[in-house]
Protein backbone atom coordinates (compact mmCIF):
# COMPACT_ATOMS: atom_id res chain seq x y z
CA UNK A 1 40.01 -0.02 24.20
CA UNK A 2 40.33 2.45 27.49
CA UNK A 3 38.41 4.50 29.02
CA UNK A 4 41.52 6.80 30.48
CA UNK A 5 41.66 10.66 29.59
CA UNK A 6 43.24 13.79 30.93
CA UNK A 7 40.77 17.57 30.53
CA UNK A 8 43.35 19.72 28.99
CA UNK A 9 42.77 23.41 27.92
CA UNK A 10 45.53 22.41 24.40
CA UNK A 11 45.84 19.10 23.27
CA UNK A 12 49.54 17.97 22.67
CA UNK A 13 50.66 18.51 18.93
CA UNK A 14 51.70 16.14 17.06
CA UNK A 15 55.10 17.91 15.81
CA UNK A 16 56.62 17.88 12.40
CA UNK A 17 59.41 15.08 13.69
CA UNK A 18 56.69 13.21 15.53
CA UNK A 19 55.11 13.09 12.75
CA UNK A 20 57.53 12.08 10.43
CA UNK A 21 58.64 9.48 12.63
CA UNK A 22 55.29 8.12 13.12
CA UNK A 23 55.06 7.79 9.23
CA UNK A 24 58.34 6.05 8.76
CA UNK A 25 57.40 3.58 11.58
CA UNK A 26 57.13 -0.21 9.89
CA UNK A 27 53.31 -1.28 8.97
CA UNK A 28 52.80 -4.17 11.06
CA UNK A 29 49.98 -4.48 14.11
CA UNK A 30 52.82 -3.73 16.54
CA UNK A 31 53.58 -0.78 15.23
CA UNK A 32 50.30 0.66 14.76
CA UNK A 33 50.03 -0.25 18.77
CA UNK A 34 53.53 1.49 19.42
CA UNK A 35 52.06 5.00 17.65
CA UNK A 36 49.10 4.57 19.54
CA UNK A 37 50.85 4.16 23.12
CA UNK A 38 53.28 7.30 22.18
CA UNK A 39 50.69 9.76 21.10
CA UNK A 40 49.73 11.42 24.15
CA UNK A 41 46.40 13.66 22.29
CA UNK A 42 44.71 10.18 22.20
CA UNK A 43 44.02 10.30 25.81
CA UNK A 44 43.15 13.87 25.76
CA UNK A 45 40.32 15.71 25.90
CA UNK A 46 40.50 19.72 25.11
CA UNK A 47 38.07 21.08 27.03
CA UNK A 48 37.29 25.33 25.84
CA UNK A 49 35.15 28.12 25.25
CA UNK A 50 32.47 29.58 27.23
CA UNK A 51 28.75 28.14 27.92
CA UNK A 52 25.86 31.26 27.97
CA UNK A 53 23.62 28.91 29.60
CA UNK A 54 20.37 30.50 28.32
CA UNK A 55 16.81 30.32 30.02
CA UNK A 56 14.89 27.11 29.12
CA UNK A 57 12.54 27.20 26.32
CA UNK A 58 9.09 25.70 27.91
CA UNK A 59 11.19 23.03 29.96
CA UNK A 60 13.11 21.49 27.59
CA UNK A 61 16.27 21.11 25.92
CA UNK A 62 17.07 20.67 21.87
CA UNK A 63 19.75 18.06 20.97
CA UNK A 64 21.18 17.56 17.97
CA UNK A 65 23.76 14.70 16.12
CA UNK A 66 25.60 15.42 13.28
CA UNK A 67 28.60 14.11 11.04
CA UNK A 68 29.84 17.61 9.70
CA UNK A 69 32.10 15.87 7.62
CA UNK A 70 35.43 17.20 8.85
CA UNK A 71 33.92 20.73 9.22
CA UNK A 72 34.46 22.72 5.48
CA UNK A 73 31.93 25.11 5.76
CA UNK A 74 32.17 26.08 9.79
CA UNK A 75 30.13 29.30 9.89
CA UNK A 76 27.04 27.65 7.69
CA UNK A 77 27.03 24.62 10.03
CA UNK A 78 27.20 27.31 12.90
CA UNK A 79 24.14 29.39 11.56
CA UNK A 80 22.46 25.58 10.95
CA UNK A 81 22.50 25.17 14.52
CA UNK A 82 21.49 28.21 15.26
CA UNK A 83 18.62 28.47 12.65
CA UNK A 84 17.18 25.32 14.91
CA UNK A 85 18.03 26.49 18.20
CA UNK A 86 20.04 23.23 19.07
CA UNK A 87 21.32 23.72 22.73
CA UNK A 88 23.60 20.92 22.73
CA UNK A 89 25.34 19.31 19.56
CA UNK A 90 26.92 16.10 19.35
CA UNK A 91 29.17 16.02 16.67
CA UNK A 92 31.51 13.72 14.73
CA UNK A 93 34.06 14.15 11.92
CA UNK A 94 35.40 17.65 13.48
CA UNK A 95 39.22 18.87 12.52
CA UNK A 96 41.65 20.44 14.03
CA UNK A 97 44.50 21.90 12.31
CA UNK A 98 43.77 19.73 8.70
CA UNK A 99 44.82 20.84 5.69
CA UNK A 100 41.50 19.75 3.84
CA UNK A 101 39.79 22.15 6.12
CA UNK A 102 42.37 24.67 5.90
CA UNK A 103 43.37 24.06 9.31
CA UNK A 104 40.90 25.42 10.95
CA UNK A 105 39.40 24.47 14.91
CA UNK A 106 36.00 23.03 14.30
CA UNK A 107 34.78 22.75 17.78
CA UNK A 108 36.00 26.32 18.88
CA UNK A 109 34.50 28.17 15.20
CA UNK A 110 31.14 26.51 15.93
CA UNK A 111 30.75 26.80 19.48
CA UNK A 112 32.23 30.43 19.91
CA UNK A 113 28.71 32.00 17.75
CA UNK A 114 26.29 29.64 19.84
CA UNK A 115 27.85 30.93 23.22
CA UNK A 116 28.38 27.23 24.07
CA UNK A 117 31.24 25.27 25.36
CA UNK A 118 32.67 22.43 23.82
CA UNK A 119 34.51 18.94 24.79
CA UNK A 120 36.66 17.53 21.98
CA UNK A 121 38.08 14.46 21.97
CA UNK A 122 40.55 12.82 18.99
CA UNK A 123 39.46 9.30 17.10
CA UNK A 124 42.56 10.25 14.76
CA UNK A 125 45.92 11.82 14.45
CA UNK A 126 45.95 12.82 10.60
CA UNK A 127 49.43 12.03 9.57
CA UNK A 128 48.93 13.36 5.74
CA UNK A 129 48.77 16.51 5.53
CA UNK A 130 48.35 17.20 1.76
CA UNK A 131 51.15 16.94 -0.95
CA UNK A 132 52.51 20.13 -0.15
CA UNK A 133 53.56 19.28 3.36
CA UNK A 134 56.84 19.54 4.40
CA UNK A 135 58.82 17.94 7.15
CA UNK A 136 57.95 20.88 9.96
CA UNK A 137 54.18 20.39 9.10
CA UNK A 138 52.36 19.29 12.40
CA UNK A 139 49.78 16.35 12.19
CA UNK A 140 46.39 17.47 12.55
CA UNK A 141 43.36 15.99 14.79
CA UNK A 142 39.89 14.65 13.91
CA UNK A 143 37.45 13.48 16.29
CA UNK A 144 34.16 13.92 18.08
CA UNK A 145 32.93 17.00 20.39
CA UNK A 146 30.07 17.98 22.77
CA UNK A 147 29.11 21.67 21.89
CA UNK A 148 26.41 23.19 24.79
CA UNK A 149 25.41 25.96 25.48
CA UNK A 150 25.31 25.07 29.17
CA UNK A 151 28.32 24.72 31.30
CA UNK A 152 30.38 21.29 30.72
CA UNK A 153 31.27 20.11 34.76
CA UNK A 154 33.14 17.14 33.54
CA UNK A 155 34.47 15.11 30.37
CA UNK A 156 35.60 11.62 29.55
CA UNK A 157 36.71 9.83 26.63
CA UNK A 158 36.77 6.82 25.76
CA UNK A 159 38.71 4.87 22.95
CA UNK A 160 36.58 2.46 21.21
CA UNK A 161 37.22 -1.35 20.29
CA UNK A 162 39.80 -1.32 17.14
CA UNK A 163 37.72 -2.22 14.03
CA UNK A 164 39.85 -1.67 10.96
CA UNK A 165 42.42 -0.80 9.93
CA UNK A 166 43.87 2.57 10.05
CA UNK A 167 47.66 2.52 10.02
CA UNK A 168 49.24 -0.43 8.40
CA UNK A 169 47.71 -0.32 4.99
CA UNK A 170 44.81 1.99 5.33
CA UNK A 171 41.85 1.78 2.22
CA UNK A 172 42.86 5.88 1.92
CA UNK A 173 46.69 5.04 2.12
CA UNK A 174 46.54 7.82 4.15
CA UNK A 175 47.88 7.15 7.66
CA UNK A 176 46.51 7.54 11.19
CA UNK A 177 47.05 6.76 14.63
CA UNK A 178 44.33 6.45 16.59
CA UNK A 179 40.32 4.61 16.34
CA UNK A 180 36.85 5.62 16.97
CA UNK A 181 36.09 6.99 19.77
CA UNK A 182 32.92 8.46 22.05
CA UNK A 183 33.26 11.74 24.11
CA UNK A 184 30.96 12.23 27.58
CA UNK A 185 30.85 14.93 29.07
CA UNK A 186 28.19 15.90 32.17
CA UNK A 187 26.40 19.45 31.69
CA UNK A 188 24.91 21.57 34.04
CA UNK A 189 21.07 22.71 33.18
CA UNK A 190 19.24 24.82 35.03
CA UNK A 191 20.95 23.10 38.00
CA UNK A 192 20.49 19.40 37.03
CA UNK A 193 23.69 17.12 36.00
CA UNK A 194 22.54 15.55 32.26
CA UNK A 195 25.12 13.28 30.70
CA UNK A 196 25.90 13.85 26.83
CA UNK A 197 27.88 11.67 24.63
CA UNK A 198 29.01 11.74 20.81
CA UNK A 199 29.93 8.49 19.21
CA UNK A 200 31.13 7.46 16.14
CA UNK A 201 31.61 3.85 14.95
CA UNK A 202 33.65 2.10 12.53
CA UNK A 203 32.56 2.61 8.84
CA UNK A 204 35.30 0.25 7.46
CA UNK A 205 33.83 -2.58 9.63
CA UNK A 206 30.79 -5.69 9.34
CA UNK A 207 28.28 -6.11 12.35
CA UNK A 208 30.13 -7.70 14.53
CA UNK A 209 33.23 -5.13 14.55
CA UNK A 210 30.47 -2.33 14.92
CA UNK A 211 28.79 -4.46 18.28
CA UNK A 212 31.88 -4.75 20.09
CA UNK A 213 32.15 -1.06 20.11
CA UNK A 214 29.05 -0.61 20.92
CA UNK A 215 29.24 -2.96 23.88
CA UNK A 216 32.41 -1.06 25.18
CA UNK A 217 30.15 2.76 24.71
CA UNK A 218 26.93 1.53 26.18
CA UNK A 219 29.11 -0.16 29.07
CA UNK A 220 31.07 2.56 29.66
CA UNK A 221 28.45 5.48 29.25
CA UNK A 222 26.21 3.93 31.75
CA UNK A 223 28.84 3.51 34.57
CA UNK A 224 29.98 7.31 33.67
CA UNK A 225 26.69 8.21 34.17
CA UNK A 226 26.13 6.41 37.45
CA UNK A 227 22.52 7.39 37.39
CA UNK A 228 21.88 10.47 35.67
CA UNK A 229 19.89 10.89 32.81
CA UNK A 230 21.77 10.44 29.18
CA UNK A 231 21.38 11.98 25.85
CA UNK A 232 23.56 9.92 23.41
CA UNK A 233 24.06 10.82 19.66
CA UNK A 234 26.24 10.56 16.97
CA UNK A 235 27.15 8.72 13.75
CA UNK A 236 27.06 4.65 13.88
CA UNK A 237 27.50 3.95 10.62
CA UNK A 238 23.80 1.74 11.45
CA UNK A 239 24.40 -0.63 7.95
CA UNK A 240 27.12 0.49 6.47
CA UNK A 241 29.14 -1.80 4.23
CA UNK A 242 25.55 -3.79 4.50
CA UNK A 243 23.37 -4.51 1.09
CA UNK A 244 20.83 -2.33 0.93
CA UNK A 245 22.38 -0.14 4.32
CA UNK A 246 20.22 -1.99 5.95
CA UNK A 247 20.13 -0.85 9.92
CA UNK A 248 17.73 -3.44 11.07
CA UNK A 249 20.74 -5.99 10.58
CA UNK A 250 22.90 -4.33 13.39
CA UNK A 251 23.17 -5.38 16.99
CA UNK A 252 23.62 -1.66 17.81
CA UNK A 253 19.37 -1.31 19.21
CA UNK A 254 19.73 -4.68 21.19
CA UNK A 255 22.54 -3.38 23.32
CA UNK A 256 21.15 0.02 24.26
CA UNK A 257 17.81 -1.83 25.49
CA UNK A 258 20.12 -4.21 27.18
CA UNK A 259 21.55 -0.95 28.70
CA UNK A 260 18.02 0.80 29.46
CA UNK A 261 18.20 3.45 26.49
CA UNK A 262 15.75 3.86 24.56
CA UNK A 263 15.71 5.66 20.81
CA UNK A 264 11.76 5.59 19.78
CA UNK A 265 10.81 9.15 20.61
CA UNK A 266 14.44 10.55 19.73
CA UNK A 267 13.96 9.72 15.81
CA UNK A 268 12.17 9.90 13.02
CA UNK A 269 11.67 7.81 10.02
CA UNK A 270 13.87 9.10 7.06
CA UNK A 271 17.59 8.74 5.66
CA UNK A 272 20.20 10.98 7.36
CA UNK A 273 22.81 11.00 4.67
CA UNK A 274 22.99 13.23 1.14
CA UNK A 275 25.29 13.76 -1.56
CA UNK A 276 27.89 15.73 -1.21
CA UNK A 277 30.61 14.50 -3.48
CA UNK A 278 32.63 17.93 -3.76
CA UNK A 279 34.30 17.52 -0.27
CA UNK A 280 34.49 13.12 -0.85
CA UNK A 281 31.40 11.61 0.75
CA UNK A 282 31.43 8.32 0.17
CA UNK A 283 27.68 7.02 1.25
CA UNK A 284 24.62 6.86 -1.05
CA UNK A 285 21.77 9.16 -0.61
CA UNK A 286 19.30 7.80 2.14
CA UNK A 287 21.03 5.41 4.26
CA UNK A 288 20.09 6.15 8.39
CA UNK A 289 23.65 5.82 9.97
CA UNK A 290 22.97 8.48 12.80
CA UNK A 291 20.88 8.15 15.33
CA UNK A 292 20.19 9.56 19.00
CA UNK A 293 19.17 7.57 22.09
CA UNK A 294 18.35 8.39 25.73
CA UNK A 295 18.17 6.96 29.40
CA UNK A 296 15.94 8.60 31.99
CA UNK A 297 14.98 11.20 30.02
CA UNK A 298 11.77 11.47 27.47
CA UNK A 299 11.79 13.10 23.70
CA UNK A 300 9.36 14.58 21.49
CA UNK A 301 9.63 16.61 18.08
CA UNK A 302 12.60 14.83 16.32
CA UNK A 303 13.14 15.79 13.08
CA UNK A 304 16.16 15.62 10.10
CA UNK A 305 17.02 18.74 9.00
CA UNK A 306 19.09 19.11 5.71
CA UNK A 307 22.60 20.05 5.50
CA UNK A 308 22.63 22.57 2.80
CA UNK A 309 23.69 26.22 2.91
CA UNK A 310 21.26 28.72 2.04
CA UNK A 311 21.85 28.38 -1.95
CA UNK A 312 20.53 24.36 -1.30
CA UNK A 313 24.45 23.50 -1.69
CA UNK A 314 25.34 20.49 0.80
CA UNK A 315 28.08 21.06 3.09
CA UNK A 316 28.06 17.80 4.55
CA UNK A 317 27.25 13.73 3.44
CA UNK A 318 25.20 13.13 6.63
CA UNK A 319 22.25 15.27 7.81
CA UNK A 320 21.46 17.00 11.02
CA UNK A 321 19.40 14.83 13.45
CA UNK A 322 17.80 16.81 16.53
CA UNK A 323 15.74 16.10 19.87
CA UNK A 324 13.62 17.95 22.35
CA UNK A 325 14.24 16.59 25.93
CA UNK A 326 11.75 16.93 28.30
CA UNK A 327 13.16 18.57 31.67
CA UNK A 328 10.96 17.89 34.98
């Protein structure tokens, strides 16, 4: 775990002999730590576009969390934002530069059409990059990003606990470097400094691999914030690999109190995840993985919006969460 990153306007490619090297590198622990260590995106955060900062709507501030699933359908996600009027976004499972996307920017393509800035940080350096790849083809990037509307003073990233395994015989045999990871960043609205974060924990992982990262964000996010008021979202995978998905069974709730956030008023009852099988989701219909907390700030109308396009299609396994904040 660390908590180091450097605001960068490009993150650093991962070259096509970087990239073969990285693959040919042995699959033990010590390598995995050696690719790690030599990938200097990791402790990166790319930091772009431009915020509009519009005028408050009756005081308050919509937030939203959502898994887009690497990002296929960019410009329906972008008008599903927009359709709800999200301000900020808190995203996870965003590419850049992935062939399954068709190497597209995720972060830039959705914030650009919501006038918003965006803070992206990498949880993995995608190594394959499809069968057709050849030995010049660049790894790609996949990770989490703050997308606002207001302007983005400040970022951090941190790298979160290693839970599973990614690079020595990964369940995809598809290699990465890299682990989950949360992104804060601290926004200016309407001249007050409100922290938000986008986390996403370990999916191949039980409890216990799932509460040390969320020690290590809820530790980390509250010195970062030093005081300010938080809005945290994102995916945490709240059951998963669990019988029955159930959330209750996670330590995830008893370390945010433990950290003064709350998550009552910030969510509804409801599953946040759907079918959508032709881009590879792997979760059953109904399971609540995402969820959004807060410190020192209060929430009303939360809702789950559905992540179809405007045929009913899905474009994404995991729904959209959102939040009002309440401004004083």
């Amino acid at each position: 775990m660390t908590s180091q990153s450097l605001i960068v306007d490009q993150l650093s490619p991962i070259d096509g002999p970087e990239r073969a090297r990285l693959l040919a590198l042995p699959g033990t622990a010590e390598a995995a730590l050696q690719a790690n260590a030599e990938t200097p995106s990791l402790l990166q955060i790319e930091v772009g576009g431009t915020a509009s900062s519009p005028e408050l709507r009756e005081n308050t501030l919509r937030v939203a969390a959502w898994n887009i699933q690497q990002g296929h359908e960019l410009d329906t996600a972008a008008n599903i934002l927009l359709k709800h009027q999200i301000d900020v976004a808190l995203l996870s499972e965003c590419d850049i530069g992935v062939w399954r996307t068709g190497f597209k920017h995720a972060p830039k393509e959705i914030a650009e059409p919501l006038g918003a800035a965006y803070a992206f940080a990498v949880e993995f350096g995608e190594l394959y990059q499809g069968e057709d790849a050849d030995a010049s083809q660049a790894a790609g990037f996949h990770g989490n990003a703050v997308i606002s509307r207001y302007p983005i003073l400040d970022a951090k990233l941190v790298r979160l606990d290693n839970a599973a395994d990614w690079f020595i015989s990964p369940r995809t045999k598809r290699r990465r470097v890299g682990e989950r990871v949360a992104v804060f960043a601290t926004l200016l609205v309407d001249g007050k400094e409100i922290i938000a974060a986008a986390a996403h924990l370990e999916s191949d992982s039980q409890v216990e691999g799932r509460a040390a990262q969320s020690r290590t964000l809820f530790k980390e996010l509250e010195a970062y914030a030093n005081g300010r008021p938080v809005v945290l979202g994102g995916d945490f995978n709240a059951g998963a690999a669990l019988e029955g998905f159930d959330f209750r069974k996670e330590r995830l709730f008893d370390i945010a109190q433990e950290h003064g956030f709350s998550w009552q008023e910030c969510n509804c009852e409801g599953g946040t995840t759907r079918d959508c099988r032709k881009y590879g989701g792997i979760y059953r219909e109904g399971a609540h993985l995402d969820w959004l907390f807060v410190k020192g700030l209060h929430a009303q109308n939360s809702a789950i919006h559905p992540s179809v396009d405007e045929a009913g299609e899905a474009i994404s396994d995991h729904e959209m969460i959102q939040t009002e904040i309440i401004l004083k």
